[in-house]
Protein backbone atom coordinates (compact mmCIF):
# COMPACT_ATOMS: atom_id res chain seq x y z
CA UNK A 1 2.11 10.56 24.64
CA UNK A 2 1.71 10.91 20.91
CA UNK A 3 -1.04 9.41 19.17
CA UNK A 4 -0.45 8.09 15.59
CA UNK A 5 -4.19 7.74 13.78
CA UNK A 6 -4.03 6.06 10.83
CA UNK A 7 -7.23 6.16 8.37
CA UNK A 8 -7.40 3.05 6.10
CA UNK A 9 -9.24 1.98 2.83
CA UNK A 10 -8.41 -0.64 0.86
CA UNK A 11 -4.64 0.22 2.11
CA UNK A 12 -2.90 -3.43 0.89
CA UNK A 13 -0.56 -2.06 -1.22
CA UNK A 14 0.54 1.12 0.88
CA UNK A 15 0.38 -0.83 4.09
CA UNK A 16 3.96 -2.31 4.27
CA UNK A 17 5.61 0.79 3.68
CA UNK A 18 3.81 2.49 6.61
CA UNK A 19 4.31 -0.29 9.01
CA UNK A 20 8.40 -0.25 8.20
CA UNK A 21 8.34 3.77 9.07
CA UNK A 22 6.17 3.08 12.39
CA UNK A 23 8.94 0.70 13.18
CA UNK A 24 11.92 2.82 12.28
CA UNK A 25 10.45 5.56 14.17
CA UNK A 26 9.53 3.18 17.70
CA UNK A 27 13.72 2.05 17.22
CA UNK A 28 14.90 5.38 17.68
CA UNK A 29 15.90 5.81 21.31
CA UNK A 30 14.78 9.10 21.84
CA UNK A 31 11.66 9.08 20.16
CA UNK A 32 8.72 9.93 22.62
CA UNK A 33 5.60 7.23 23.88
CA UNK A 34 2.94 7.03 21.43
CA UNK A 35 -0.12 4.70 20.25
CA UNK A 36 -0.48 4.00 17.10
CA UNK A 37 -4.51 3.60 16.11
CA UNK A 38 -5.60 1.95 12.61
CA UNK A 39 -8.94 2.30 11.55
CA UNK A 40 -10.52 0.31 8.86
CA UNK A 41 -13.21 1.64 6.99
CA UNK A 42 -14.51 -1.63 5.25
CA UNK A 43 -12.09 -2.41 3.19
CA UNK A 44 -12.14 -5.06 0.65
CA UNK A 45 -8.72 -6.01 0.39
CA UNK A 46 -6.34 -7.60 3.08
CA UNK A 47 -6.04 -4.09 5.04
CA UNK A 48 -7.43 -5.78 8.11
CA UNK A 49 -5.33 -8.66 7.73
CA UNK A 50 -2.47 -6.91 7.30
CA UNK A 51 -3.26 -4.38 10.15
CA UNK A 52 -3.67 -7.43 12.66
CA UNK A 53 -0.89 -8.89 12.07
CA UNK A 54 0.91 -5.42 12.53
CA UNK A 55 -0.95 -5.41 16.15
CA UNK A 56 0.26 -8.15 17.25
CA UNK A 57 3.84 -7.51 17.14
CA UNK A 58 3.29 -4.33 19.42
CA UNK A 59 1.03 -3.54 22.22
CA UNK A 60 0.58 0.17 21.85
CA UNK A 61 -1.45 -0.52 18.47
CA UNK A 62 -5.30 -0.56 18.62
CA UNK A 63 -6.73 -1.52 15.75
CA UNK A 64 -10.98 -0.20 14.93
CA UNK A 65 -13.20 -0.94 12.62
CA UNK A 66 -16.63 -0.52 11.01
């Protein structure tokens, strides 16, 4: 299984972009099992927003913060 960690900082902007590539990558059929983990360092924009929203549409996204 791969695991995709994903370091995040007042990330709003970049965000969208990154989530479109995760899900280009999970549509190709022969790409292998993998997590994806976000971690929010405190941001102060709509990173964690954004990142929620991005775990709910798929169950092998964990999201952390502190």
């Amino acid at each position: 299984m791969l695991s995709i960690v994903i370091p995040l900082y007042n990330e709003e902007r970049r965000l969208p972009k990154t989530f479109e590539a995760i899900k280009r990558f999970a549509s190709i059929p022969t790409s292998p099992s993998f997590e994806v983990v976000l971690v929010d360092d405190g941001s102060h924009d709509r990173t964690a927003e954004l990142a929620r929203a991005f775990g709910a549409q798929f169950e092998s996204v964990r999201r952390v913060s502190h």
